[in-house]
N, C-alpha and C. Protein backbone atom coordinates (compact mmCIF):
# COMPACT_ATOMS: atom_id res chain seq x y z
N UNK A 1 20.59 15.98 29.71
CA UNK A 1 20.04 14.67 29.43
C UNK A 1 18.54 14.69 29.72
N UNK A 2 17.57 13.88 28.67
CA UNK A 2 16.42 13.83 29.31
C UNK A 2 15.22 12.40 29.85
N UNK A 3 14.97 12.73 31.24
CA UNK A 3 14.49 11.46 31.35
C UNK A 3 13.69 10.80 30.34
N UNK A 4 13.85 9.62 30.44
CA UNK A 4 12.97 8.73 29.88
C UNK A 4 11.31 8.79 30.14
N UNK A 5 11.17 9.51 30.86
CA UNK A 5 9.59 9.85 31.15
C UNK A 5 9.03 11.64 30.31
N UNK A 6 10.49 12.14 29.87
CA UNK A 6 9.93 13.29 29.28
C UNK A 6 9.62 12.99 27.75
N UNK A 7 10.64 11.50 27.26
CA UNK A 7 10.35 10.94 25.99
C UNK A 7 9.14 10.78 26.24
N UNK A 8 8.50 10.13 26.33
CA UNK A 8 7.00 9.47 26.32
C UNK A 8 6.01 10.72 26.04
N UNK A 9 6.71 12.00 26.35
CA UNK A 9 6.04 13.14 26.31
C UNK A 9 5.73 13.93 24.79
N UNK A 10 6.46 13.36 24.05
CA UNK A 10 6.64 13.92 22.64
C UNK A 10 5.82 13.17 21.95
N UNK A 11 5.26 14.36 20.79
CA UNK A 11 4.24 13.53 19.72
C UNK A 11 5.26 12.94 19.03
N UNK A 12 4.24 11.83 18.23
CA UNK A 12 4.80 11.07 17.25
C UNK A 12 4.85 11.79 16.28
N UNK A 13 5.98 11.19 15.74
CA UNK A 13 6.20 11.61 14.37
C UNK A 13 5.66 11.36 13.32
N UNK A 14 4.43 11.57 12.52
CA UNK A 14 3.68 11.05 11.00
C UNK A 14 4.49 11.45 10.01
N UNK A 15 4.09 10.48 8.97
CA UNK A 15 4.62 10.56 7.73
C UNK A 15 4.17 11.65 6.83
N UNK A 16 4.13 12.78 6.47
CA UNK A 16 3.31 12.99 5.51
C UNK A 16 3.45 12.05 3.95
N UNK A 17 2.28 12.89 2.82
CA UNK A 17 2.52 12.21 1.80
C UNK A 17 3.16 11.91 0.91
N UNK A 18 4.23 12.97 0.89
CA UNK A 18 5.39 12.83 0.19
C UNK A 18 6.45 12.08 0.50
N UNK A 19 6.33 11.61 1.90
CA UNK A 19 7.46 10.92 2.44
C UNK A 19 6.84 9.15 2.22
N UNK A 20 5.76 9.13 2.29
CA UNK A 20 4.80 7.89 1.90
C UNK A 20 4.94 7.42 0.60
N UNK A 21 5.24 8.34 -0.13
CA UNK A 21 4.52 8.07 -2.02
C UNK A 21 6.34 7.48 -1.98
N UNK A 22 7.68 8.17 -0.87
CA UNK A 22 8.82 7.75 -1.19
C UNK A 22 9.44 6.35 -1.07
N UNK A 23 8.09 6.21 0.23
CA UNK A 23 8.50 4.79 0.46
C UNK A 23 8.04 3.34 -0.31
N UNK A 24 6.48 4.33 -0.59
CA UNK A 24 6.08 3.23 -1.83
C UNK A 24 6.69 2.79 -3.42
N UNK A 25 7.28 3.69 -3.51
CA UNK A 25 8.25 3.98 -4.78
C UNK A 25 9.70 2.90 -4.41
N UNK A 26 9.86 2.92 -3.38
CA UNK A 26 11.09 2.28 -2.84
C UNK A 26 11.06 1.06 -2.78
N UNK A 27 9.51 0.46 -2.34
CA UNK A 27 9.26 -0.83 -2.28
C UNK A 27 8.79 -1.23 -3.42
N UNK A 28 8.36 -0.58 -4.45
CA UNK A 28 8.52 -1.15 -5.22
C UNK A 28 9.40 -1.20 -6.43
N UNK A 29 10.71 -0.34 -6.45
CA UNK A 29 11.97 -0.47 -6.95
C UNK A 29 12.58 -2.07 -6.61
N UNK A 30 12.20 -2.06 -4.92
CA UNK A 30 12.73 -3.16 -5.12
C UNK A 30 12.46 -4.72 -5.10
N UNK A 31 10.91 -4.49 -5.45
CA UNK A 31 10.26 -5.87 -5.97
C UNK A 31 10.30 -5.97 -7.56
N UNK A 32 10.34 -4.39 -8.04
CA UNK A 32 11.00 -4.49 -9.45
C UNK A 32 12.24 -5.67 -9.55
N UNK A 33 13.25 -5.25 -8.50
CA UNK A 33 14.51 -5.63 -9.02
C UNK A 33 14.62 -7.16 -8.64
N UNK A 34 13.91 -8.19 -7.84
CA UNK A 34 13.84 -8.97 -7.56
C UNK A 34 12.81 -9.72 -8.35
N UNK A 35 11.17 -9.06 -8.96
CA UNK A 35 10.79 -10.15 -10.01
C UNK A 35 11.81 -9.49 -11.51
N UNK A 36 12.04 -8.84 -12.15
CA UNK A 36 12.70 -9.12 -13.23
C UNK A 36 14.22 -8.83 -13.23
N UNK A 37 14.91 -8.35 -12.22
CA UNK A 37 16.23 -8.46 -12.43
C UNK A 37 17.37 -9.31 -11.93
N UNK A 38 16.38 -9.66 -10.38
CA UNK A 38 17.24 -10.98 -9.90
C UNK A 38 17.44 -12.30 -10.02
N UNK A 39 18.74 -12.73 -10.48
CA UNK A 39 19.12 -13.87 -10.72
C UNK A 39 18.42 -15.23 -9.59
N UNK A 40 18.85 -14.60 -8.41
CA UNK A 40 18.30 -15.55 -7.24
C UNK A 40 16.88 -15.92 -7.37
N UNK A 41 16.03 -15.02 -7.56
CA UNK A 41 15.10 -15.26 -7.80
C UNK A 41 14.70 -16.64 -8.84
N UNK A 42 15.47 -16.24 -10.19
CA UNK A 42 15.62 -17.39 -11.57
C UNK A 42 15.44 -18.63 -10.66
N UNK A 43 16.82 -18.19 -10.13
CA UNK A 43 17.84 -19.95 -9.40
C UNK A 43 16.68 -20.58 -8.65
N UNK A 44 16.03 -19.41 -7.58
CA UNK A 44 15.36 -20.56 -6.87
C UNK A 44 13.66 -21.11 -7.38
N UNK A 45 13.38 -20.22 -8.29
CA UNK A 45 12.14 -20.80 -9.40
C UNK A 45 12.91 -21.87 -9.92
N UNK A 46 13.75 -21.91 -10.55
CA UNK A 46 14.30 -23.35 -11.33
C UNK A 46 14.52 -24.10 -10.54
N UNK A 47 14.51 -24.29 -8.90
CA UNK A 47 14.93 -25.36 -8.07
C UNK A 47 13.89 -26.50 -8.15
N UNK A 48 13.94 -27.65 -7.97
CA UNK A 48 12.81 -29.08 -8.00
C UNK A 48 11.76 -28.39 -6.38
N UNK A 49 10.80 -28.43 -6.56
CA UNK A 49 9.33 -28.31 -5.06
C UNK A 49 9.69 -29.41 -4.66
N UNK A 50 10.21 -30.00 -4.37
CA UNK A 50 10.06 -31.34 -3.98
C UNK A 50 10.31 -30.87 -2.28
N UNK A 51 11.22 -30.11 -1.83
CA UNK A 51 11.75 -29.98 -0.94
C UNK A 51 11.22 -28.70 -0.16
N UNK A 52 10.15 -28.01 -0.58
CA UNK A 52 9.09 -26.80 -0.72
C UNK A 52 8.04 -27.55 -0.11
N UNK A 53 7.51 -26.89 1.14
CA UNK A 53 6.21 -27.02 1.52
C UNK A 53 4.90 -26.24 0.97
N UNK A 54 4.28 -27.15 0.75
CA UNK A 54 2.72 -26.58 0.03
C UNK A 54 1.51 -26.69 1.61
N UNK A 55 1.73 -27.09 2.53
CA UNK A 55 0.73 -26.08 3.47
C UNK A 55 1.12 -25.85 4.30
N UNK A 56 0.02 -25.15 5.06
CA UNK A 56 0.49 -23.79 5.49
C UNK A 56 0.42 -22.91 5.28
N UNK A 57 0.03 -21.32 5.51
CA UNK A 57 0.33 -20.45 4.50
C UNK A 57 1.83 -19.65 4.60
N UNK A 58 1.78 -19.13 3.55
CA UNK A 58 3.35 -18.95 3.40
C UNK A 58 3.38 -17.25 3.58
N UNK A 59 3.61 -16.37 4.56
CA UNK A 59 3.54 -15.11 4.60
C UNK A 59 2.79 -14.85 5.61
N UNK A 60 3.04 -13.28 6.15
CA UNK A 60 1.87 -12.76 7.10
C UNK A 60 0.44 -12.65 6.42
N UNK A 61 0.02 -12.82 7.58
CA UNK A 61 -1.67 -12.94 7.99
C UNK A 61 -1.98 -11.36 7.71
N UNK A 62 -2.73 -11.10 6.64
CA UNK A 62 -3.18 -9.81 6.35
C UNK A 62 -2.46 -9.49 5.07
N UNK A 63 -0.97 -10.09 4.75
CA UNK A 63 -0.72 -9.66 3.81
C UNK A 63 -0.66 -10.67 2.65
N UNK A 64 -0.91 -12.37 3.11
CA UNK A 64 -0.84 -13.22 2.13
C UNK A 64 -1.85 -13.34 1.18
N UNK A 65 -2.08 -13.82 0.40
CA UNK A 65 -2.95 -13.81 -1.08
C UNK A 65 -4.30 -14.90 -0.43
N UNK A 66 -4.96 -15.07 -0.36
CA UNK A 66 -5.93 -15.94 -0.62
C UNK A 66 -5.60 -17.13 -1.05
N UNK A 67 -5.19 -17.07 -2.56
CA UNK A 67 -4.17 -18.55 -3.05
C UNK A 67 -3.03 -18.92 -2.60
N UNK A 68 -2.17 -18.50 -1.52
CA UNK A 68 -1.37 -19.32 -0.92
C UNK A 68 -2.03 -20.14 0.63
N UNK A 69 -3.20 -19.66 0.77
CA UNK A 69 -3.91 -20.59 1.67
C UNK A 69 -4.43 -21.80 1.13
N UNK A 70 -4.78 -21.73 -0.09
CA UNK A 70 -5.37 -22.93 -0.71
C UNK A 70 -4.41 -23.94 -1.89
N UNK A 71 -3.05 -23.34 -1.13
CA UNK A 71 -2.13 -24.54 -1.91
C UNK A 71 -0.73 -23.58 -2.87
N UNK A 72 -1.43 -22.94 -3.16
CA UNK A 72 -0.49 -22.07 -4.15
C UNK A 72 0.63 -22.03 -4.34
N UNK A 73 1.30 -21.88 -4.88
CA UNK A 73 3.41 -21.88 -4.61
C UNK A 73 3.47 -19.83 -4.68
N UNK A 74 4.39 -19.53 -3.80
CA UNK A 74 5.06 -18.00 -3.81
C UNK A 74 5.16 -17.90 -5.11
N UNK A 75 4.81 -16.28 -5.66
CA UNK A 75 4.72 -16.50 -7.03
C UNK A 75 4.25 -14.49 -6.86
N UNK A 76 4.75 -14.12 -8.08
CA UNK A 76 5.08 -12.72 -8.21
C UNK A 76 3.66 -12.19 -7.79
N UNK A 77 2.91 -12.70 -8.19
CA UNK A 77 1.41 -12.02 -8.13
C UNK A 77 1.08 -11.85 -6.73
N UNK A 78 1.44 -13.10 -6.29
CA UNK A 78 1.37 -12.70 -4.28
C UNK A 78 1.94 -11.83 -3.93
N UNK A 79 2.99 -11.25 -4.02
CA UNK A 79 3.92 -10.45 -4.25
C UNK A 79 3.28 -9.00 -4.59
N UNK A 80 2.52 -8.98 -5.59
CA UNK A 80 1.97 -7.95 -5.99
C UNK A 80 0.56 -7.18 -4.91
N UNK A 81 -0.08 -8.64 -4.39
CA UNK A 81 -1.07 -8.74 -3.36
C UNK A 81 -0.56 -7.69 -2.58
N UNK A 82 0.52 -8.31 -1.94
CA UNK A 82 1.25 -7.82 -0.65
C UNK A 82 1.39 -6.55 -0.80
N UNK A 83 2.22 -6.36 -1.60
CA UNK A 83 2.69 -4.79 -1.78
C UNK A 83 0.97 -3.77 -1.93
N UNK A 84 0.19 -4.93 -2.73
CA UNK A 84 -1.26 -3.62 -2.82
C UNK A 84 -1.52 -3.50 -1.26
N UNK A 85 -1.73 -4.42 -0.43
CA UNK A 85 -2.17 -4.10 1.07
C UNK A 85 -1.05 -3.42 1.60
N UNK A 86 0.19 -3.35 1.62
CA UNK A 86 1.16 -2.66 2.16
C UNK A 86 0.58 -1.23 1.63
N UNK A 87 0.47 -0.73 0.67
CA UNK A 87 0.03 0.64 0.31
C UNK A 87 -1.42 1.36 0.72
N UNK A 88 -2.59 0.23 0.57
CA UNK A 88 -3.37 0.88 1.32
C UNK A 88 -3.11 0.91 2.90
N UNK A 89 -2.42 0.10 3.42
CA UNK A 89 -2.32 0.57 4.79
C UNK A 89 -1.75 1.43 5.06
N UNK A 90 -0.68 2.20 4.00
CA UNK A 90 0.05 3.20 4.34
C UNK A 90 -1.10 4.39 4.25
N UNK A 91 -1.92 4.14 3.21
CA UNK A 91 -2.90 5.13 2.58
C UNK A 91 -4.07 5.14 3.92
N UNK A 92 -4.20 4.52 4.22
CA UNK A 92 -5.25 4.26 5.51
C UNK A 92 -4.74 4.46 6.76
N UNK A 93 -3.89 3.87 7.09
CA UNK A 93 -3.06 3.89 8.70
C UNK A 93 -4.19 2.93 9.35
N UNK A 94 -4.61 2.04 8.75
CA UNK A 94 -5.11 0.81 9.42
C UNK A 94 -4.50 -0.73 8.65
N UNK A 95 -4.09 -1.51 9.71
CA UNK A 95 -3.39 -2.48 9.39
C UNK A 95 -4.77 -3.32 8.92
N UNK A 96 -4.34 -4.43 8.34
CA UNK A 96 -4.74 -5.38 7.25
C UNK A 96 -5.26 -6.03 8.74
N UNK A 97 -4.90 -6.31 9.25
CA UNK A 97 -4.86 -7.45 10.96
C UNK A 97 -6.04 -6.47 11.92
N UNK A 98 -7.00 -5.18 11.64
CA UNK A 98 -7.82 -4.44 12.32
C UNK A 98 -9.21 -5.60 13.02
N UNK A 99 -9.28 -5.06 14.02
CA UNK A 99 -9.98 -5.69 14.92
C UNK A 99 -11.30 -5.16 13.96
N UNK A 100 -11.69 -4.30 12.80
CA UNK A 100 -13.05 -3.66 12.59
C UNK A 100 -13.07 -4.65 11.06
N UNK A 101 -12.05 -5.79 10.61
CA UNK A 101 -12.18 -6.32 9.40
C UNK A 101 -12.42 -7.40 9.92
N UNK A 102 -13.66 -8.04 10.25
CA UNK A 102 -13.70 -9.57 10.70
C UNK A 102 -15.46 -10.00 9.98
N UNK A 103 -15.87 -11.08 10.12
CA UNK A 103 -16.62 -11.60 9.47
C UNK A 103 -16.83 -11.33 7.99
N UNK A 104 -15.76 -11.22 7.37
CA UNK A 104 -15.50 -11.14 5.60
C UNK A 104 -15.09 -9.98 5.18
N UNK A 105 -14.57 -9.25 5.84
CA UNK A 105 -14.29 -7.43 5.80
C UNK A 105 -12.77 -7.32 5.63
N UNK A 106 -12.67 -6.87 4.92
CA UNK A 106 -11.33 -6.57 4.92
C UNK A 106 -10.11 -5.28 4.47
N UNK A 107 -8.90 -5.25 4.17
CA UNK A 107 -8.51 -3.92 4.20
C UNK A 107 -8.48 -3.70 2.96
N UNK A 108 -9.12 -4.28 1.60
CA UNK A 108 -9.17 -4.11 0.11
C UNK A 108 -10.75 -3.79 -0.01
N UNK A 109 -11.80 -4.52 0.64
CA UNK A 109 -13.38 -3.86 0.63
C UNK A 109 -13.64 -2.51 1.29
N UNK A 110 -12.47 -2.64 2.40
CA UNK A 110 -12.59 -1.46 3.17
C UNK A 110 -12.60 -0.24 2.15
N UNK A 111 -11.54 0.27 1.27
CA UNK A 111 -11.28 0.77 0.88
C UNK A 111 -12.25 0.88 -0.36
N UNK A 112 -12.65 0.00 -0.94
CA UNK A 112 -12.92 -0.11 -2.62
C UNK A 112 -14.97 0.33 -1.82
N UNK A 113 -15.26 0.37 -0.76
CA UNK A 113 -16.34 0.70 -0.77
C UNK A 113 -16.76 1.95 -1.13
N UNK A 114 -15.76 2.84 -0.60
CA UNK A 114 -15.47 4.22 -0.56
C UNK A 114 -15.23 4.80 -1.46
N UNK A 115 -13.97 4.14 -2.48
CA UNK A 115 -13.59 4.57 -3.18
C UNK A 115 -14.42 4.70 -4.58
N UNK A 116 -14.07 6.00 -5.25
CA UNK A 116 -13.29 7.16 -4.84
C UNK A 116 -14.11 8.52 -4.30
N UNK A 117 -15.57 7.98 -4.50
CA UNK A 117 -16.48 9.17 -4.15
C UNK A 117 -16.18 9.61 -2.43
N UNK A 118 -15.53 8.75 -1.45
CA UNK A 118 -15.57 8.87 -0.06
C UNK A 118 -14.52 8.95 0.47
N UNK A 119 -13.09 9.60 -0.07
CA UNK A 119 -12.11 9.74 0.46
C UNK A 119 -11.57 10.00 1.84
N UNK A 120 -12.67 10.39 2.55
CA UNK A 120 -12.84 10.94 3.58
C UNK A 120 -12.74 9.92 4.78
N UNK A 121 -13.75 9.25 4.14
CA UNK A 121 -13.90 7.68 4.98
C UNK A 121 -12.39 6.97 5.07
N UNK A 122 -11.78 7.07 4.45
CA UNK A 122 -10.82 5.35 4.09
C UNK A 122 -9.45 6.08 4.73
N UNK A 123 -9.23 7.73 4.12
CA UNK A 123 -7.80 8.49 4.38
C UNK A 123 -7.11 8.68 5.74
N UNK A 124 -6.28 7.75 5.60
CA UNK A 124 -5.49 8.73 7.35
C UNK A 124 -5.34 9.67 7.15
N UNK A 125 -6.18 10.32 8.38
CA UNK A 125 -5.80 11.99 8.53
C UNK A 125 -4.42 12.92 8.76
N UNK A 126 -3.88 11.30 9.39
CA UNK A 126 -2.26 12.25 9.42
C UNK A 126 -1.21 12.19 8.19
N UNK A 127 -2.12 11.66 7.19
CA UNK A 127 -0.79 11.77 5.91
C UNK A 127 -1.20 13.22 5.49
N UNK A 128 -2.22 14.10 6.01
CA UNK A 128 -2.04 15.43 5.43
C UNK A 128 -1.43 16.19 6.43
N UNK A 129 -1.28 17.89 5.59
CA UNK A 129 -1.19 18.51 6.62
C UNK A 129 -1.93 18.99 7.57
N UNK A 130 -1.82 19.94 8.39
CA UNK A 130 -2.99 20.39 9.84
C UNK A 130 -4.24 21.13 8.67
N UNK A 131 -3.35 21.86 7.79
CA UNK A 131 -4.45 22.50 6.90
C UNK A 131 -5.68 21.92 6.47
N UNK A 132 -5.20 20.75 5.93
CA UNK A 132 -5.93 19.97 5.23
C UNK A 132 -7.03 18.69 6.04
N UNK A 133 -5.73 18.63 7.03
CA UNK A 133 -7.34 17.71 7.82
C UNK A 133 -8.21 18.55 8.87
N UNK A 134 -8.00 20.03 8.99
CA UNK A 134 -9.01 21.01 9.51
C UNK A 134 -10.45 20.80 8.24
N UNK A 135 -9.45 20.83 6.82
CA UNK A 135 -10.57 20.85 5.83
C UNK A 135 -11.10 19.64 5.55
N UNK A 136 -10.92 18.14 5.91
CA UNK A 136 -11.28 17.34 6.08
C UNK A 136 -12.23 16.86 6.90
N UNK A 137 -12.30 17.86 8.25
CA UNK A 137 -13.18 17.82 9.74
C UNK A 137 -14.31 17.99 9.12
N UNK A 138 -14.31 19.54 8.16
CA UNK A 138 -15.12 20.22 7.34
C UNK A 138 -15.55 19.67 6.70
N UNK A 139 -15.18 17.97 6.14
CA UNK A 139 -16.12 17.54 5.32
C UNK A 139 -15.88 17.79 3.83
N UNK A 140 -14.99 18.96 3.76
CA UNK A 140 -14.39 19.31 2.14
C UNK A 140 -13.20 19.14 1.74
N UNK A 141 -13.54 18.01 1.16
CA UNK A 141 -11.59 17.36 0.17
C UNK A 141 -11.82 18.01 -1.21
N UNK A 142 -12.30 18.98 -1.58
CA UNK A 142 -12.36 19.73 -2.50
C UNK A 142 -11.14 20.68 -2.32
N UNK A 143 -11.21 21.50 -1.78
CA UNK A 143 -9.91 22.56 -0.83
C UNK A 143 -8.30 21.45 -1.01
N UNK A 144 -8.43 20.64 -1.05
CA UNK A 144 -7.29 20.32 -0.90
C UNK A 144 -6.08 20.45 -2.17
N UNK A 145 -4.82 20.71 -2.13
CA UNK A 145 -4.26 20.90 -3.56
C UNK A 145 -4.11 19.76 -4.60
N UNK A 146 -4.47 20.02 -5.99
CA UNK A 146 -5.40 19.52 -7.15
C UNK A 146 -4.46 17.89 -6.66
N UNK A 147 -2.82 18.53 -6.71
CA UNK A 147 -1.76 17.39 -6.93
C UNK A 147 -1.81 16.75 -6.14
N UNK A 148 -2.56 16.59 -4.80
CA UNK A 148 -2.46 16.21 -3.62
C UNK A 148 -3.68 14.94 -3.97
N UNK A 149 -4.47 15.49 -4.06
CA UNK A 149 -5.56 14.32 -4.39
C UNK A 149 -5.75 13.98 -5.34
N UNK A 150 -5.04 13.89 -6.27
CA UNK A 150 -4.91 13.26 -7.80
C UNK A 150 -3.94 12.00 -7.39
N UNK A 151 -2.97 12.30 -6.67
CA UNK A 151 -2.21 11.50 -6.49
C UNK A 151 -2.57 10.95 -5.34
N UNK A 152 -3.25 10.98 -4.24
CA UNK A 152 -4.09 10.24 -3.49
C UNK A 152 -5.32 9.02 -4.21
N UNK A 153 -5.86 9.84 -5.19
CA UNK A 153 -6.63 8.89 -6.30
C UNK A 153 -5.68 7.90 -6.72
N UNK A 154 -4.86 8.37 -7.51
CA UNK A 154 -4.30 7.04 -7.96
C UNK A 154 -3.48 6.34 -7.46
N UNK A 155 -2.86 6.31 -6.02
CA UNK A 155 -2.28 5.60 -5.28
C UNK A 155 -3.24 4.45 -4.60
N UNK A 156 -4.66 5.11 -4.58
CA UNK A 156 -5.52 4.11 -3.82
C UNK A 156 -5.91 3.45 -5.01
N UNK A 157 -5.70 3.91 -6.12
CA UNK A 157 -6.15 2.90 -7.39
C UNK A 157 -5.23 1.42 -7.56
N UNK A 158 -3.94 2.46 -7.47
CA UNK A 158 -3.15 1.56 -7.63
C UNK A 158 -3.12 -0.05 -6.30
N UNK A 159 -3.29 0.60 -5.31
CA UNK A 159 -3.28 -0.64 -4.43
C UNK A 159 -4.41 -1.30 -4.20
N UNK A 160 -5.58 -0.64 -4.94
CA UNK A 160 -6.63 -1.97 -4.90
C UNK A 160 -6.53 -2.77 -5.86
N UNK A 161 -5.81 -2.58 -7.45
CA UNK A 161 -5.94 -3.55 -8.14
C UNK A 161 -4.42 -4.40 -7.99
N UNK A 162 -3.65 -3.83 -7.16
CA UNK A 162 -2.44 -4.66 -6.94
C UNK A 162 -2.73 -5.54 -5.58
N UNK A 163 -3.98 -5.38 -5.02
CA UNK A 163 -4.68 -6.21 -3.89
C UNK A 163 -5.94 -7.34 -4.46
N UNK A 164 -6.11 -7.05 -5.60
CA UNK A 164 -7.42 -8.00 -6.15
C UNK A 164 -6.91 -9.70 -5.57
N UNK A 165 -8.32 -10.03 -5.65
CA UNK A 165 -8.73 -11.56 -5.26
C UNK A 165 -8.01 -12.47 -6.42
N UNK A 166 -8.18 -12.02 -7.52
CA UNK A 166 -7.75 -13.02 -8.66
C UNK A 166 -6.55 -12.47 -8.94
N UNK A 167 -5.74 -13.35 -8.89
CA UNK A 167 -4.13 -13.37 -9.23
C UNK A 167 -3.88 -12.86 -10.71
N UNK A 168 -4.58 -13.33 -11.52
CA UNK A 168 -4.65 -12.55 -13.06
C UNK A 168 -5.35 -10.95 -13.16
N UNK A 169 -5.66 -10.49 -12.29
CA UNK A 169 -6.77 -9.16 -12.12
C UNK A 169 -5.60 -8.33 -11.76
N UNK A 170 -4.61 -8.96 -11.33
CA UNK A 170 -3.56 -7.86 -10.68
C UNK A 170 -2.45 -7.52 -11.18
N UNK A 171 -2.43 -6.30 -11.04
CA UNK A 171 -1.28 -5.41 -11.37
C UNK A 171 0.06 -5.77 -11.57
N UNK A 172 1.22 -5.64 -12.85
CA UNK A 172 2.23 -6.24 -12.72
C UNK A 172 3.45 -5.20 -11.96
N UNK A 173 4.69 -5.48 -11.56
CA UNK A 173 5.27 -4.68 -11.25
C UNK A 173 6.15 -3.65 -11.97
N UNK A 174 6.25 -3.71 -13.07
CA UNK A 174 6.51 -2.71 -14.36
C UNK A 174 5.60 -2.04 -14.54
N UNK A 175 4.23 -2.14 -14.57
CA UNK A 175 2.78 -1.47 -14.86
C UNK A 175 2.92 -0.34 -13.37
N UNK A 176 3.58 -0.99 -12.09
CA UNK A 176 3.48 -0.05 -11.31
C UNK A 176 4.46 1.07 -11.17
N UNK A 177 5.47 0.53 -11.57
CA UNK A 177 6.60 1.50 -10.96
C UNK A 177 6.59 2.30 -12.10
N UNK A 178 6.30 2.26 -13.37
CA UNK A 178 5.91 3.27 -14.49
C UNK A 178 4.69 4.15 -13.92
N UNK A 179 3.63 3.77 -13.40
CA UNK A 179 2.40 4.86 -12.85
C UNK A 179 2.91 5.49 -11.91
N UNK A 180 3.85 4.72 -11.10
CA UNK A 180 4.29 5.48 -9.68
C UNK A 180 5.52 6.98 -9.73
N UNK A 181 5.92 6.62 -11.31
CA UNK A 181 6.89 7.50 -11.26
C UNK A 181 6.24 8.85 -11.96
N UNK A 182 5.12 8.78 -12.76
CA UNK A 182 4.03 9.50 -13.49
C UNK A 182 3.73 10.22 -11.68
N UNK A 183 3.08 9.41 -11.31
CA UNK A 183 2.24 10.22 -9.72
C UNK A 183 3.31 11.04 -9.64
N UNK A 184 4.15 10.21 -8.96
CA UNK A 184 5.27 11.19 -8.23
C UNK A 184 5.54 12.50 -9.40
N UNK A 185 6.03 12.36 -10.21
CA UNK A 185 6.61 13.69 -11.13
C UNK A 185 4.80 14.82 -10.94
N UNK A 186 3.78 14.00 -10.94
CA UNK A 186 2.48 15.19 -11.36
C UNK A 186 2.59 15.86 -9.65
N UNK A 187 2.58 14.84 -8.86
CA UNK A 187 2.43 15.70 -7.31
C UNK A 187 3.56 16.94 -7.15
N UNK A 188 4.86 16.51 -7.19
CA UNK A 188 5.69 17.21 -7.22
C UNK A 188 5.79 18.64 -7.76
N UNK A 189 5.23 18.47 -9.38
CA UNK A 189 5.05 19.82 -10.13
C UNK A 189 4.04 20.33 -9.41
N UNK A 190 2.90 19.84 -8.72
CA UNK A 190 1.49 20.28 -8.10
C UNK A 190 2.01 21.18 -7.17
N UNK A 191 3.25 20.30 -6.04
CA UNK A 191 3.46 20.88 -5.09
C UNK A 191 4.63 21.88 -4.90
N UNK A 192 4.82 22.48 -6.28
CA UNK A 192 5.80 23.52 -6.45
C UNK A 192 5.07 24.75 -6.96
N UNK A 193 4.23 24.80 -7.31
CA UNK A 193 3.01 25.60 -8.07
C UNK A 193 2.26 26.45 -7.27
């Protein structure tokens, strides 16, 4: 048996990127299946607002839309918000809620400043391997494999325009899970090669 003080002793476990790109794929299978396949969904859009609160905001802090602070009703595009900040934080390993996003900063500028000439800046280092963030220390994301940062590109593409300010600017969830399954199949062949 081992004490509870030898736990505390073990590294954490990181995700790499393949296990990341699985989960993003997952979440959004199943916002797929909830904006166009679920019924519940229908039922409770067709219900009367009457009985629906309009303030307040409706969702976590970091991940709600802008327009559900200023009145908005839940609505797929928030939805779409969410999931874009859910991905760059996976892509970043900094939460939306960072003590370094305050006076108008946030985890969608964070990113879109950088992007894509500054990968360096925005990437958690632990979604690679040891290889790669030795070559990262180095300053060279060139070295890294082609499939690896192709699909790093367009994952951070994908979650800044599924994070945009304007609810019409953003990404639908068919538009994603079609690019997401493109990434995934190009990394995969990358990372068999």
């Amino acid at each position: 048996m081992v004490a509870s003080s030898d736990l505390s002793a073990e590294p954490l476990t990181t995700l790499n990127l393949g296990h990341r790109l699985n989960i993003i794929m997952d979440v959004a299978s199943a916002l797929h299946y909830l904006h166009r396949e679920s019924r519940l969904v229908s039922a409770i859009c067709g219900t009367t607002h009457k009985n629906t609160s309009t303030t307040g905001i409706k969702g976590t802090i970091g991940y709600a839309p802008l327009e559900y602070g200023m009145g908005s009703e839940v609505s797929a595009c928030g939805d779409m918000y969410s999931f874009g900040i859910l991905m760059l934080e996976m892509l970043t390993g900094r939460r939306p809620t960072d003590h370094a996003f305050e006076d108008g900063q946030n985890l969608h500028n964070f990113v879109a400043i950088s992007f894509p000439a500054n990968l360096k800046k925005i990437l958690d280092p632990h979604l690679l391997s040891r290889d790669a963030e030795v070559e990262m220390e180095d300053g060279n994301l060139e070295n890294l494999i082609p499939a690896a940062k192709e699909c790093l590109v367009s994952l951070f593409r994908i979650g800044l325009m599924c994070s945009m300010e304007s609810p019409k600017e953003r990404l639908n969830i068919e538009d994603v899970c079609i690019e997401l399954s493109i990434i995934r199949k190009a990394f995969l062949a990358g990372e068999i090669n």
